[in-house]
Protein backbone atom coordinates (compact mmCIF):
# COMPACT_ATOMS: atom_id res chain seq x y z
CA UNK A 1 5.43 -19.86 48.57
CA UNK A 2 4.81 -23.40 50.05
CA UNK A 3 3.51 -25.64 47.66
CA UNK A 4 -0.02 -26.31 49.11
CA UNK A 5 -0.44 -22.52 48.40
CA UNK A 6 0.72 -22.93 44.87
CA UNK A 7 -1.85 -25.37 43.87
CA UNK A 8 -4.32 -23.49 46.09
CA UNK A 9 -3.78 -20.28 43.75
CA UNK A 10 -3.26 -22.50 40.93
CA UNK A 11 -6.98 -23.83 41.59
CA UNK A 12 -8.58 -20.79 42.10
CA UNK A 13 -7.22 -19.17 38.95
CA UNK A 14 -8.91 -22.34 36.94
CA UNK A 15 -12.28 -21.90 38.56
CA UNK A 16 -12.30 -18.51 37.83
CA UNK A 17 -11.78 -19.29 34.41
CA UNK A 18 -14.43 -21.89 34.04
CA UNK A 19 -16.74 -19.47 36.19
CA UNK A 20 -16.64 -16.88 33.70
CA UNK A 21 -17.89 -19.13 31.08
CA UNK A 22 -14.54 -18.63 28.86
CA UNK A 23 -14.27 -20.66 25.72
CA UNK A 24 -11.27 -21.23 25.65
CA UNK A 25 -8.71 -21.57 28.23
CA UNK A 26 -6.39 -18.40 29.03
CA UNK A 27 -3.05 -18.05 27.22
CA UNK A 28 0.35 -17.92 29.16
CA UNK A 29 0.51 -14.10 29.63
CA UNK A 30 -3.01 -14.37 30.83
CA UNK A 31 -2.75 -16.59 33.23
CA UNK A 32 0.78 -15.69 34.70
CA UNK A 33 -1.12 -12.10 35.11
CA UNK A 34 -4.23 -13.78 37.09
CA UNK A 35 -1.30 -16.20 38.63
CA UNK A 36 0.32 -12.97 40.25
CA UNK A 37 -2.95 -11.07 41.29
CA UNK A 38 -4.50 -14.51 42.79
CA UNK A 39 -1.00 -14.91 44.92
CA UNK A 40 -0.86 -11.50 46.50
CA UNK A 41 -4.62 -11.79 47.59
CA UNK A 42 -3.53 -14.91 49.04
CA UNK A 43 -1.23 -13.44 51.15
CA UNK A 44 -2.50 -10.12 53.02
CA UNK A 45 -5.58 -9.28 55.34
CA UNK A 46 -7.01 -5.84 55.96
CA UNK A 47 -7.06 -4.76 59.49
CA UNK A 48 -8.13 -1.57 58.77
CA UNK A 49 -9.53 0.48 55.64
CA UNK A 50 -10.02 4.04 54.47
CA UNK A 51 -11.07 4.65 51.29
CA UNK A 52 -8.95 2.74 48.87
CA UNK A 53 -6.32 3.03 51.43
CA UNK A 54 -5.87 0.02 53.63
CA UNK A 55 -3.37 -1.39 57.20
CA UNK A 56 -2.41 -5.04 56.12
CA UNK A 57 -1.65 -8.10 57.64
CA UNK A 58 0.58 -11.05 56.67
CA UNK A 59 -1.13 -14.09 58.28
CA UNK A 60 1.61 -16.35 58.20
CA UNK A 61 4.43 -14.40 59.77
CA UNK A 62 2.26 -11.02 61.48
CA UNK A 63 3.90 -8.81 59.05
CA UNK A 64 2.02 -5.20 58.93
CA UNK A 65 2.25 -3.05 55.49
CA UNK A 66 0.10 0.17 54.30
CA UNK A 67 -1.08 0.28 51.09
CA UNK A 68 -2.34 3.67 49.12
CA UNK A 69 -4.88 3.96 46.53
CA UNK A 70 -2.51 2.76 43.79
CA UNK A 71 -1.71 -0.18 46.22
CA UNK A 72 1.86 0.85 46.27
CA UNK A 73 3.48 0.19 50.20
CA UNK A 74 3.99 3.35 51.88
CA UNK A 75 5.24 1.44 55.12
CA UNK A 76 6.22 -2.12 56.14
CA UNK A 77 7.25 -3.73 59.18
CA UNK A 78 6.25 -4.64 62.49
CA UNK A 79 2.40 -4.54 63.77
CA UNK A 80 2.98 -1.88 66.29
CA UNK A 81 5.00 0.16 63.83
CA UNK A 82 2.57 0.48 60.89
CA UNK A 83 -0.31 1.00 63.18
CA UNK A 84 1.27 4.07 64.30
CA UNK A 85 2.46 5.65 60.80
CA UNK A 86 -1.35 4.49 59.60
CA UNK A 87 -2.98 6.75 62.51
CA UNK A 88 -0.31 9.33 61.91
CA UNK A 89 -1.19 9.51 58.00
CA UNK A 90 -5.03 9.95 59.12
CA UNK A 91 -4.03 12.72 61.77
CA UNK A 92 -2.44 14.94 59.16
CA UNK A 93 -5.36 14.30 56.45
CA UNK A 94 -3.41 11.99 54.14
CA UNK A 95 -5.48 9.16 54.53
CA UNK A 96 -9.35 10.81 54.28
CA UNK A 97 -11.86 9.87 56.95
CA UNK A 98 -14.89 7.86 56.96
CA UNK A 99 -18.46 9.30 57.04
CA UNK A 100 -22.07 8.30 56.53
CA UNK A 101 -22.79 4.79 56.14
CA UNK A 102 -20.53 2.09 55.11
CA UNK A 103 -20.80 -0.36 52.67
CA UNK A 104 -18.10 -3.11 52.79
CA UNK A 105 -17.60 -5.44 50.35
CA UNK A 106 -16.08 -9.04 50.21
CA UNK A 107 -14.58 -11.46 48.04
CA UNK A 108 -14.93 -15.15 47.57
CA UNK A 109 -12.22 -18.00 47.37
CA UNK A 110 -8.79 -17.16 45.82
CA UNK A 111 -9.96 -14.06 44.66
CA UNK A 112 -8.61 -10.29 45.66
CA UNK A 113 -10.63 -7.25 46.21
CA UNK A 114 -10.33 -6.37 42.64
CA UNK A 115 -13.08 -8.69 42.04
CA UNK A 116 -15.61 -6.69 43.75
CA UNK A 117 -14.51 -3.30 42.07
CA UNK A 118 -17.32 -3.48 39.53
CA UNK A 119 -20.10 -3.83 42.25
CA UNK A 120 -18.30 -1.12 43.79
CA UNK A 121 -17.99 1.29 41.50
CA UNK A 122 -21.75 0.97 40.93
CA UNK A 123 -22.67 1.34 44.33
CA UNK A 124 -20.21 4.09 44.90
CA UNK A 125 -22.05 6.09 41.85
CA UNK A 126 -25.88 5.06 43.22
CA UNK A 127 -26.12 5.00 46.84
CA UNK A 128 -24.81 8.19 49.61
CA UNK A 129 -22.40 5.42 51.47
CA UNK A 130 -18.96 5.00 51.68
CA UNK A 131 -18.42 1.95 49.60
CA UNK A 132 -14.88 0.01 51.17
CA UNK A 133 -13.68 -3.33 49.85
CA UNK A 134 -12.40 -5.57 52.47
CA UNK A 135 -9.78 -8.22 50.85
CA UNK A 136 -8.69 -11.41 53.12
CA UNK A 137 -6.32 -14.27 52.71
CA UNK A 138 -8.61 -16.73 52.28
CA UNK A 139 -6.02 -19.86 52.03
CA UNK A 140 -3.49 -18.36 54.63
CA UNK A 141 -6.08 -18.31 57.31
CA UNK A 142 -9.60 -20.07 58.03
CA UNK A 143 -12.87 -18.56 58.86
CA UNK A 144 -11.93 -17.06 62.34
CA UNK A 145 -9.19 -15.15 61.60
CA UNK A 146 -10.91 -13.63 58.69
CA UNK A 147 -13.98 -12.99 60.71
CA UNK A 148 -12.12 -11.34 63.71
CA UNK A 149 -9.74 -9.39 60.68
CA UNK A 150 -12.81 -8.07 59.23
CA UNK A 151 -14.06 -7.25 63.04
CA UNK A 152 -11.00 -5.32 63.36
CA UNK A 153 -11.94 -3.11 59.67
CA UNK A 154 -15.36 -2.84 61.54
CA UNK A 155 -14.19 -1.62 64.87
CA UNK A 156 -11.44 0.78 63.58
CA UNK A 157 -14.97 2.65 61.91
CA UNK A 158 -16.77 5.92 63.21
CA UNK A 159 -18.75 3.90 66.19
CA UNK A 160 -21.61 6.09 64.98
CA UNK A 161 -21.32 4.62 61.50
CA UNK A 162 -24.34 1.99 59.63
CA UNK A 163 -22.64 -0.81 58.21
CA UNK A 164 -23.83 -3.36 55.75
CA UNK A 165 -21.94 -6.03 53.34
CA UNK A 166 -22.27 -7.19 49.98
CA UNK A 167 -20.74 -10.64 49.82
CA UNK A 168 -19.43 -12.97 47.19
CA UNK A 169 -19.45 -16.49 47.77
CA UNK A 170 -16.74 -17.32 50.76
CA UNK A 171 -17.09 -13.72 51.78
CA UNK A 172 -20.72 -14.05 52.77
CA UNK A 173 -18.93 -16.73 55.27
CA UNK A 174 -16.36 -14.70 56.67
CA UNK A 175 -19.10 -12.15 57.37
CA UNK A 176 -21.19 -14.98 59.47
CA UNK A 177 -18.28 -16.17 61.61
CA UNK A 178 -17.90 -12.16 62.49
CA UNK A 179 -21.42 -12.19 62.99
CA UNK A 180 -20.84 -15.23 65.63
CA UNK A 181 -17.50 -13.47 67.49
CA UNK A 182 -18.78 -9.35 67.76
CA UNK A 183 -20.45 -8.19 70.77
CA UNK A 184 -23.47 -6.43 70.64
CA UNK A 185 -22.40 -3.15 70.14
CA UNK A 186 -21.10 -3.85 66.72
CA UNK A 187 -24.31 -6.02 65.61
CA UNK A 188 -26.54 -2.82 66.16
CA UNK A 189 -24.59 -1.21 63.72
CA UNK A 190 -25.55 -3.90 60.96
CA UNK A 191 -28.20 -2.72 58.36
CA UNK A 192 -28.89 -5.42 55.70
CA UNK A 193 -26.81 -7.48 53.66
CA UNK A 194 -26.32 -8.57 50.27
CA UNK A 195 -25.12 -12.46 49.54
CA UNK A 196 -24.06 -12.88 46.36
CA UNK A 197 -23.64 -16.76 45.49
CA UNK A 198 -23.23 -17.83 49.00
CA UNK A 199 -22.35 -21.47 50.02
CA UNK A 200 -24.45 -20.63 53.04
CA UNK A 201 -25.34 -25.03 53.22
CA UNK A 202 -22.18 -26.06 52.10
CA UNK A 203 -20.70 -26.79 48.78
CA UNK A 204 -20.70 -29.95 47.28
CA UNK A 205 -18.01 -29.23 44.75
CA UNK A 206 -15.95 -28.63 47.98
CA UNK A 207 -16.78 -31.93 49.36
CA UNK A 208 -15.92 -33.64 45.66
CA UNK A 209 -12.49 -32.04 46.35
CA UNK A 210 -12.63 -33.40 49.84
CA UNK A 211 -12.90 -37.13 48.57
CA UNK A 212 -9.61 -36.69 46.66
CA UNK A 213 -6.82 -37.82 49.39
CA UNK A 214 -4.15 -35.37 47.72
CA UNK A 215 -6.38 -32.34 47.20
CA UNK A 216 -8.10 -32.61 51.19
CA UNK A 217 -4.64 -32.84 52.19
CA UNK A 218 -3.31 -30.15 50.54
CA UNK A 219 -6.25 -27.62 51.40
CA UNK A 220 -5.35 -25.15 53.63
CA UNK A 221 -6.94 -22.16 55.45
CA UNK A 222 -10.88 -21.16 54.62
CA UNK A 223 -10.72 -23.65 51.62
CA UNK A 224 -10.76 -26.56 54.27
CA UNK A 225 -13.15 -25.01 56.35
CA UNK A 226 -14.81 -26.06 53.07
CA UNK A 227 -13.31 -29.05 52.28
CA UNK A 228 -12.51 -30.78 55.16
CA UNK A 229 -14.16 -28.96 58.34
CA UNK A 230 -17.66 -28.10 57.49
CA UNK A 231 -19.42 -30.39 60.30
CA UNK A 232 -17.43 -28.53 62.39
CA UNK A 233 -17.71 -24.63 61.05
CA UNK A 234 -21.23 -24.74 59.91
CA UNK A 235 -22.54 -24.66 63.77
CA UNK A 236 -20.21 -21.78 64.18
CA UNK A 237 -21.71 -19.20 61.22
CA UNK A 238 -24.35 -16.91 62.23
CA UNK A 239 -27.56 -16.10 60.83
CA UNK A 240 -27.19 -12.32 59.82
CA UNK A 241 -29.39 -10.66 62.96
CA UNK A 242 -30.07 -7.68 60.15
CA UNK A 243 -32.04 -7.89 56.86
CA UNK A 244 -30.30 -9.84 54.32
CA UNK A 245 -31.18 -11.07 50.73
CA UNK A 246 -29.73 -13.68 48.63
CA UNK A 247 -28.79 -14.24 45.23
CA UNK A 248 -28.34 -17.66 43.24
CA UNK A 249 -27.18 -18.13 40.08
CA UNK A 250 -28.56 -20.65 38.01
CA UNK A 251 -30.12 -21.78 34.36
CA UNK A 252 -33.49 -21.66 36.43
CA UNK A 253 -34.03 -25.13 34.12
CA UNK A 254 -32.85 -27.89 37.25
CA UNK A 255 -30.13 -28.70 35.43
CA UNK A 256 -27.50 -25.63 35.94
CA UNK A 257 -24.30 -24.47 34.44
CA UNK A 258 -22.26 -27.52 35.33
CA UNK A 259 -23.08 -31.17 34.60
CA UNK A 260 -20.64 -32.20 37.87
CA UNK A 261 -23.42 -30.66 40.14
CA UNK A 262 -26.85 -32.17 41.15
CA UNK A 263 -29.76 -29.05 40.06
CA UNK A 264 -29.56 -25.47 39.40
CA UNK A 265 -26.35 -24.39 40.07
CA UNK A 266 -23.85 -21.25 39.27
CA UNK A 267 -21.13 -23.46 37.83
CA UNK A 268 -19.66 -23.59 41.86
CA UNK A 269 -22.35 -23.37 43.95
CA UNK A 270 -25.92 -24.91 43.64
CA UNK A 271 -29.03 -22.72 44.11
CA UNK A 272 -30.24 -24.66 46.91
CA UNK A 273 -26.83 -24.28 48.74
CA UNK A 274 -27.14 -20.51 48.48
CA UNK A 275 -30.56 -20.71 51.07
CA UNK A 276 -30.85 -19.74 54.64
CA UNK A 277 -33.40 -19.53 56.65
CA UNK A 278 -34.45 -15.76 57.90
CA UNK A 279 -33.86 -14.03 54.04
CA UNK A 280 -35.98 -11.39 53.38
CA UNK A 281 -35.99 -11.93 49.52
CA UNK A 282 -34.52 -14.34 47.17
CA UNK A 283 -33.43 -13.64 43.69
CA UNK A 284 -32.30 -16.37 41.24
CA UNK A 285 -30.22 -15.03 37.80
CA UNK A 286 -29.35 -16.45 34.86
CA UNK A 287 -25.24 -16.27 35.23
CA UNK A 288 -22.46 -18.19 36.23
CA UNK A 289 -20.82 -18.16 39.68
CA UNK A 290 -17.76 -15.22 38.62
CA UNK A 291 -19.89 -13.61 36.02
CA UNK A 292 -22.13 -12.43 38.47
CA UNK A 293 -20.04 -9.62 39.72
CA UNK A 294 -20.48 -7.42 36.85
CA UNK A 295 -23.95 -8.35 35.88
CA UNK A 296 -25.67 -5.28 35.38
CA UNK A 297 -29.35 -7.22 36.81
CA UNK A 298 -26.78 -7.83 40.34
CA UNK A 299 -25.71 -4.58 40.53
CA UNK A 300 -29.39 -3.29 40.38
CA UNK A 301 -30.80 -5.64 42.65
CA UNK A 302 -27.99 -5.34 44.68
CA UNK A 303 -28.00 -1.46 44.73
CA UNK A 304 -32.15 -2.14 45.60
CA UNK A 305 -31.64 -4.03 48.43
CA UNK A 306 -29.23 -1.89 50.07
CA UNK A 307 -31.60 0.83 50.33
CA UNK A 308 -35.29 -0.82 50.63
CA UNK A 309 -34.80 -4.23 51.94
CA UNK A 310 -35.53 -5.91 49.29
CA UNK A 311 -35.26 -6.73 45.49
CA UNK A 312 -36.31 -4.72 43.08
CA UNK A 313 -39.84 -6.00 42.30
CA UNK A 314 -39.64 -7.05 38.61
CA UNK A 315 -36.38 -8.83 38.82
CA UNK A 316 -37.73 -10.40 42.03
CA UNK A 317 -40.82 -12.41 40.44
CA UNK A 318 -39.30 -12.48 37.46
CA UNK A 319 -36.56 -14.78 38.57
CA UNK A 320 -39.14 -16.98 40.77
């Protein structure tokens, strides 16, 4: 692995720590373990996903793998080649089809799918949808080729298929810049979506990064985007055309989780950054950035949204 990419992962496994609000700081086995997971998600991109089985994509050399539901590789090798055995694997029935709506879920920064499996495994038990988890390389790649991979998971669905998205953080960005690229045929089939902690204005703790000559330098794929490229990506992010809603964390006291952020903030992103114009509804909750994933308030409001357009009405003015 080249060493930008180490001290990308290396990063990302030390704001998920401080995101989840730990008091003290992993041990070795720990983080070697969260090392390991954050590395592979750095390195694949779905192209295409069934179920809990998924067509991957190496962005740095093109390299094409299948991966079952235990995410052990069933096939490896050239584009053309794994494309094939995939479609042959849903021909016989090995690889279960798609029907009803879809759900697809996405991950932030550094992160894998995994992340999003407690979201999804509420979802899956609450709402009559196919509930997928998309997972990108978010350092190997910027924006673009993470929108057009996810356009290629969208494409490869049942044309007749609703699709909506629940995403986390950078995920809520990949799904704009997909927004931006599909034609129209694909944007009718968008219901409402779900941002969970987006840095839909920026991030400020990006641009702190971005001051630091080493760091800027050393930032690679969607993390410069972030860091050094925002002026220049911000223009090219869609407003969801659907209905979408928004959640922030924050303290809800002006002062937020982290004292190296101006306001309310999630510990990464500030409430205000989350905002963007259009939302339907806006709900602000009392957790950190990572925590919010298996909050039981962001499942439900999550869940609500999905099927009514908007939050549930308690939590909604209750968090105003």
């Amino acid at each position: 692995m080249a060493r930008a990419s180490l001290i990308a992962v290396t990063l990302a496994v030390l704001i998920a720590s401080a995101g989840n609000g730990a008091d003290d700081p992993p041990s070795g086995a720990e983080w070697l373990a969260s090392f390991r997971k954050s590395r592979e998600a750095l390195e694949w991109s779905d192209t295409a996903v069934r179920h809990d089985w998924r067509l991957q994509e190496r962005p740095r050399d093109g390299r094409c793998r299948i991966l079952d539901p235990g995410d052990a590789v069933v096939r490896e090798g050239v584009a053309a080649e794994c494309r094939s055995a995939f479609a042959a694997l849903e021909a016989s029935g090995t690889v279960p089809a798609v029907q009803g709506p879809v759900v697809i879920l996405l991950h932030g920064l550094g992160e894998g799918r995994a992340s999003m499996r407690p979201i999804a495994e509420h979802l899956r038990k609450t709402l009559d949808a196919t509930v997928l988890l998309f997972g990108y390389a978010s350092t190997a790649a910027d924006l673009e080729a993470h929108g057009r991979a996810l356009g290629e998971v969208v494409t490869s669905l049942p044309p007749e298929a609703p699709v909506s998205f629940v995403g986390h953080s950078l995920g809520n960005l990949v799904v704009r810049r997909w927004m931006a690229l599909a034609g129209r045929d694909d944007l009718a089939r968008v219901t409402r979506m779900v941002m969970l902690g987006p840095p839909n204005q920026g991030s400020a703790l990006a641009r702190r990064i971005g001051t630091v000559v080493l760091l800027a330098a050393l930032s690679e794929g969607a993390a410069r985007d972030l860091v050094v490229k925002w002026p220049q990506v911000e223009p090219q992010l869609a407003v969801p055309p659907c209905e979408f809603g928004i959640v922030a964390g924050g303290r809800g006291d002006g002062l937020g989780f982290s004292p190296m952020l101006a306001g309310d903030d999630d510990a990464i992103v500030r409430v205000e950054e989350t905002r963007l114009a259009g939302a339907e509804d806006f709900l602000l909750v009392p957790v950190n950035h990572a925590a919010m994933l298996d909050d039981r308030r962001v499942k439900r409001a999550t869940e609500s949204f999905l099927r009514c357009g908007c939050f549930a009405p308690a939590e909604s003015e209750a968090a105003r």
